[in-house]
Protein backbone atom coordinates (compact mmCIF):
# COMPACT_ATOMS: atom_id res chain seq x y z
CA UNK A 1 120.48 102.07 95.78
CA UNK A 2 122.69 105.31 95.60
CA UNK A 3 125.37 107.54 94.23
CA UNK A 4 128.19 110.13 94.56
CA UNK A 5 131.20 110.85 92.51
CA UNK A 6 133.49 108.76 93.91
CA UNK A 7 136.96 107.01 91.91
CA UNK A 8 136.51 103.94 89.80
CA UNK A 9 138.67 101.23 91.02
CA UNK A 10 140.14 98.56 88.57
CA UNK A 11 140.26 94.70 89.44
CA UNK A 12 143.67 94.81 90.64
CA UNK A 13 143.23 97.92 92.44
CA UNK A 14 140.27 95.86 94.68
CA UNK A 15 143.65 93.91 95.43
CA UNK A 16 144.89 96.53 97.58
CA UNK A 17 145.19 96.38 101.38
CA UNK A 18 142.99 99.06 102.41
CA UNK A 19 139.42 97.62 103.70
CA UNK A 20 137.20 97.45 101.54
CA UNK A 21 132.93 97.39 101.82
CA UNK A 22 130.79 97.01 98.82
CA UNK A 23 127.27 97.06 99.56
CA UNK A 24 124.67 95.95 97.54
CA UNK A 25 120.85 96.18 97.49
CA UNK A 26 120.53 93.26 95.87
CA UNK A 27 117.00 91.67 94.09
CA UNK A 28 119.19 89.62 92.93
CA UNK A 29 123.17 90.58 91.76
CA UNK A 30 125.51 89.22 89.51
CA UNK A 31 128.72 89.26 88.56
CA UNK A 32 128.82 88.69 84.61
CA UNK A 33 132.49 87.87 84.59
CA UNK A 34 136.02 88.86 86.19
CA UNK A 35 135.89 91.28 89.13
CA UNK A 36 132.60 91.52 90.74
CA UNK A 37 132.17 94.61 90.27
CA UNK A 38 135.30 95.88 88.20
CA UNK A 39 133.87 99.90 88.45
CA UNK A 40 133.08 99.73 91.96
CA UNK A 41 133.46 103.37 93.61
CA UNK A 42 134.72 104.76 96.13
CA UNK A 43 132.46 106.38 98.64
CA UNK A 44 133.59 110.01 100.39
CA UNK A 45 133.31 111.04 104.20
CA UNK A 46 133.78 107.32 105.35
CA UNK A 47 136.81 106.06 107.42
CA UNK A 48 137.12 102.93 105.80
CA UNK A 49 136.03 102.67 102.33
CA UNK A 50 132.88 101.59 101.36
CA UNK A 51 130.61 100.53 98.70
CA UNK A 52 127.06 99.65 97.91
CA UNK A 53 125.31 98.32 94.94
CA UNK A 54 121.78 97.51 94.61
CA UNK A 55 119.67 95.27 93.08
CA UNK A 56 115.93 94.25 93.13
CA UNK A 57 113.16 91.86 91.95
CA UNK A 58 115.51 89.24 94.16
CA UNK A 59 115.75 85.62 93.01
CA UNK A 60 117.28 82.90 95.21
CA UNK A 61 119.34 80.69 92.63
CA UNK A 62 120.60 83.95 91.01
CA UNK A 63 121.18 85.56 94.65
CA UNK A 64 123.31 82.26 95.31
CA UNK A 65 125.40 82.49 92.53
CA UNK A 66 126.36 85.73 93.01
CA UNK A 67 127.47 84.94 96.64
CA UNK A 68 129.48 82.12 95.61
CA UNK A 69 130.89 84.17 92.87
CA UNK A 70 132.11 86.75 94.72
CA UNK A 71 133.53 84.31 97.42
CA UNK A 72 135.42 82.74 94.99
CA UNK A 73 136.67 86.17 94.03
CA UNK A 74 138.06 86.32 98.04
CA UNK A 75 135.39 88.36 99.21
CA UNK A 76 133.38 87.89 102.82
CA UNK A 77 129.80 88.83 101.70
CA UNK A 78 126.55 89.46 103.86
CA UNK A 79 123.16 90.02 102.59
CA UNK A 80 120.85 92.32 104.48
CA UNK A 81 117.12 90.87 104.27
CA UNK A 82 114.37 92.15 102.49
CA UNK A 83 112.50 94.33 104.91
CA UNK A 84 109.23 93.33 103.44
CA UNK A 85 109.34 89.63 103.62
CA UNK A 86 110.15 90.22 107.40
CA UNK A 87 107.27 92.78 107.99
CA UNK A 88 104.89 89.91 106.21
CA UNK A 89 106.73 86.96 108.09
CA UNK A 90 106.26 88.74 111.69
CA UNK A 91 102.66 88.94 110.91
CA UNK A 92 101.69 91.83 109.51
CA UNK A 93 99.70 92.40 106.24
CA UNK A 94 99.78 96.17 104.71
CA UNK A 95 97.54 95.54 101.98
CA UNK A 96 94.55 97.14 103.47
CA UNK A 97 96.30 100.03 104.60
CA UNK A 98 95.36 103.87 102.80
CA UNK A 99 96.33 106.96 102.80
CA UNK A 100 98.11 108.49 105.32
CA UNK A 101 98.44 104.90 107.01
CA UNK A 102 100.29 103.46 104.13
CA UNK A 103 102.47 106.57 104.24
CA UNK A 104 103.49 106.22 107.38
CA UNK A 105 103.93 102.00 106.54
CA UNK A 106 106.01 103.01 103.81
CA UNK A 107 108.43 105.62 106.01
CA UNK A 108 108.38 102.76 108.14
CA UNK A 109 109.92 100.28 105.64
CA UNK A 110 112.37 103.10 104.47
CA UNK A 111 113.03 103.67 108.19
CA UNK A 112 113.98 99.81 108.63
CA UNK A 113 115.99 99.60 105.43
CA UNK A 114 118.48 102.75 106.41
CA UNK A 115 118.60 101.29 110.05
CA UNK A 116 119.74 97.46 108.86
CA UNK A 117 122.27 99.00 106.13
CA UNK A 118 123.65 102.00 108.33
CA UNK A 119 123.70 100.28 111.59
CA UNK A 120 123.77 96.77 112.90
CA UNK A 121 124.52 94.94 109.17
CA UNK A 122 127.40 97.47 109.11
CA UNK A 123 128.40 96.50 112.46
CA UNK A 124 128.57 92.84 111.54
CA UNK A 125 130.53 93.73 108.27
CA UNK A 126 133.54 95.81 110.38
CA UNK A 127 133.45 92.28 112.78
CA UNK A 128 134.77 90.56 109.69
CA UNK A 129 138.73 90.11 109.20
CA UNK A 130 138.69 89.95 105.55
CA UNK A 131 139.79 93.17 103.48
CA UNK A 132 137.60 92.64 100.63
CA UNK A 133 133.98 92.47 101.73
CA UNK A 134 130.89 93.24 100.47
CA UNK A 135 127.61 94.01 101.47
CA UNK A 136 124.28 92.89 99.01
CA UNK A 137 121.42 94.37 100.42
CA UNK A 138 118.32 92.59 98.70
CA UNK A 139 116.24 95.88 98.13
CA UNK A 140 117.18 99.12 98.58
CA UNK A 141 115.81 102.66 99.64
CA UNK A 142 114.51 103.86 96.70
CA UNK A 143 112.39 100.94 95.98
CA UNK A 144 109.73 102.62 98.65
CA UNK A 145 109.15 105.03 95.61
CA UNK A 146 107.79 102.33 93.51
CA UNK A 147 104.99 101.90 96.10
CA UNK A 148 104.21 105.86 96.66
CA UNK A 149 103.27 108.37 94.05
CA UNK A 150 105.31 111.09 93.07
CA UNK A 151 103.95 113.55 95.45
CA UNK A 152 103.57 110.77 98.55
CA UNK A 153 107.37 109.79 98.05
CA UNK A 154 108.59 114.16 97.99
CA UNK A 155 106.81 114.60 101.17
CA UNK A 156 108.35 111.22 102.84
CA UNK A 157 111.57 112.39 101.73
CA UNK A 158 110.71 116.06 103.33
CA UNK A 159 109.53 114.73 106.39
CA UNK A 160 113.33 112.75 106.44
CA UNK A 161 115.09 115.62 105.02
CA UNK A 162 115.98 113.56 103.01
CA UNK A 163 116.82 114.15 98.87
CA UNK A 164 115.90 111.92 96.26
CA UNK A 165 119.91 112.03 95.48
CA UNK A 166 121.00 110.84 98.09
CA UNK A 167 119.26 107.83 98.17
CA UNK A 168 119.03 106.68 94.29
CA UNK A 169 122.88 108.13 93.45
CA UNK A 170 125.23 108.83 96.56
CA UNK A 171 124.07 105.62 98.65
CA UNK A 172 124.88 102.67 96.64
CA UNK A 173 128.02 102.14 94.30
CA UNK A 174 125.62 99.78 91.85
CA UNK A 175 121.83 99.05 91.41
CA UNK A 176 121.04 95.40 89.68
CA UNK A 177 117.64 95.29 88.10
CA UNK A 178 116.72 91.73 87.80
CA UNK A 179 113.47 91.54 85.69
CA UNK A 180 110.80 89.66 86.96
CA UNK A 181 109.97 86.14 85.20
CA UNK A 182 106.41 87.73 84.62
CA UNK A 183 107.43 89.57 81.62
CA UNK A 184 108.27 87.15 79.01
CA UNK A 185 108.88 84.21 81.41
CA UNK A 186 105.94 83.85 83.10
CA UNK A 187 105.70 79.81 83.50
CA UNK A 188 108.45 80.52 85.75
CA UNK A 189 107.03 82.99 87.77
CA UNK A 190 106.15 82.19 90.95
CA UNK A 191 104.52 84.09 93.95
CA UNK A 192 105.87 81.59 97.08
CA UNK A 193 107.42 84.09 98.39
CA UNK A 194 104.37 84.97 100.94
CA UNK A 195 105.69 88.69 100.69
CA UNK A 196 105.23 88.38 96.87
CA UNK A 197 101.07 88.21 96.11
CA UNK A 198 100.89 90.11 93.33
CA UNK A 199 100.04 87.85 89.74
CA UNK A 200 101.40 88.34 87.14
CA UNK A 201 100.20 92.01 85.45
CA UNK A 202 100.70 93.20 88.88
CA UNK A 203 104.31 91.90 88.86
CA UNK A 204 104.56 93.56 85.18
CA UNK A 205 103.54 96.42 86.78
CA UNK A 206 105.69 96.54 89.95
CA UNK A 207 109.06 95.30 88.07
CA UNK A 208 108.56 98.22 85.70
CA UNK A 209 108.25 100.67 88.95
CA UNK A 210 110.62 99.93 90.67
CA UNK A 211 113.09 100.09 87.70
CA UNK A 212 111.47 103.90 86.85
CA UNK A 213 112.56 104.08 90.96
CA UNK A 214 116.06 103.94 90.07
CA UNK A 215 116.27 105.38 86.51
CA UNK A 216 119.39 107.86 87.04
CA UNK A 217 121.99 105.82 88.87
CA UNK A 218 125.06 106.04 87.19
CA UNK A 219 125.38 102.29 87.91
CA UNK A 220 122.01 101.18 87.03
């Protein structure tokens, strides 16, 4: 997720025949109604515009809607993969890492995530013909925060030279916070996901998190 100041564009200006990229860290994201995302903004220093959103806490039925939303709106979308469930898939279990270990997992993950969105997902998005495309990433960078304390996640982002900024406000045009069926819903919550083992205070306590993660995107 991310931000800069960048102009608002209107449904009809989306219409227009410049190209047009909106990426999305999703967890899940939805389009409500009309455009899919009717304040989308415009991001500065690229060639071609582009745009990001973000959203966490992914579910698969909402994720699915949204894609055939926004195709129906006469946009090509592709979803970057949650780096997590792919670390977990390949093999690899972080849960009895410490210290500096899970630091250096964690700058890892954040690693990954800039890599997929910056370089060969991009790539794939400028293959496509149409105009109006958009790219949903199912988590985004700051979510590494929710997994690092406060003074953990500053010297991450030093070690980058990186600024907490540029990652939660400049990166992404929106961040959608899907809230996990554990708080409120929890017959429905389910941990299937082998990348998802946490019951359900521990899902409680990771939703809540990784929303504090992003608190102060202007399209939160």
């Amino acid at each position: 997720s991310g931000g800069c100041p960048r102009e608002s564009l209107e449904q009809g200006e989306v219409e227009e025949q410049r190209e047009e990229l909106l990426t999305v860290p999703l967890g899940g994201v939805v389009a409500n109604s009309g455009s899919p995302f009717p304040e989308c903004r415009e991001q500065r220093g690229d060639d071609d515009a582009n745009h990001r959103a973000c959203g966490h806490d992914r579910r698969e039925d909402e994720g699915a809607l949204q894609d055939q939303q926004l195709t129906n709106e006469g946009f090509s979308v592709i979803t970057v993969p949650e780096i997590a469930t792919l670390t977990v898939g390949a093999g690899f279990d972080p849960r009895s890492l410490r210290g500096e270990d899970w630091l250096r997992f964690e700058t890892l993950m954040l690693n990954a995530q800039m890599q997929f969105e910056d370089g060969f997902f991009r790539q794939l998005v400028s293959l496509m013909k149409n105009d109006k495309r958009v790219m949903i990433c199912d988590r985004g960078c700051m979510d590494v925060a929710a997994y690092l304390g406060d003074k953990d996640f500053l010297e991450l982002l030093q070690r980058r030279d990186l600024s907490k900024m540029a990652l939660r406000d400049q990166r992404y045009d929106a961040v959608f916070h899907l809230e996990t069926a554990a708080n409120g819903q929890e017959a429905y919550y389910s941990s299937a996901n082998p990348a998802r083992r946490e019951g359900v205070e521990e899902a409680r306590d990771a939703d809540s998190r990784t929303l504090r993660a992003w608190l102060g995107h202007p399209r939160l």
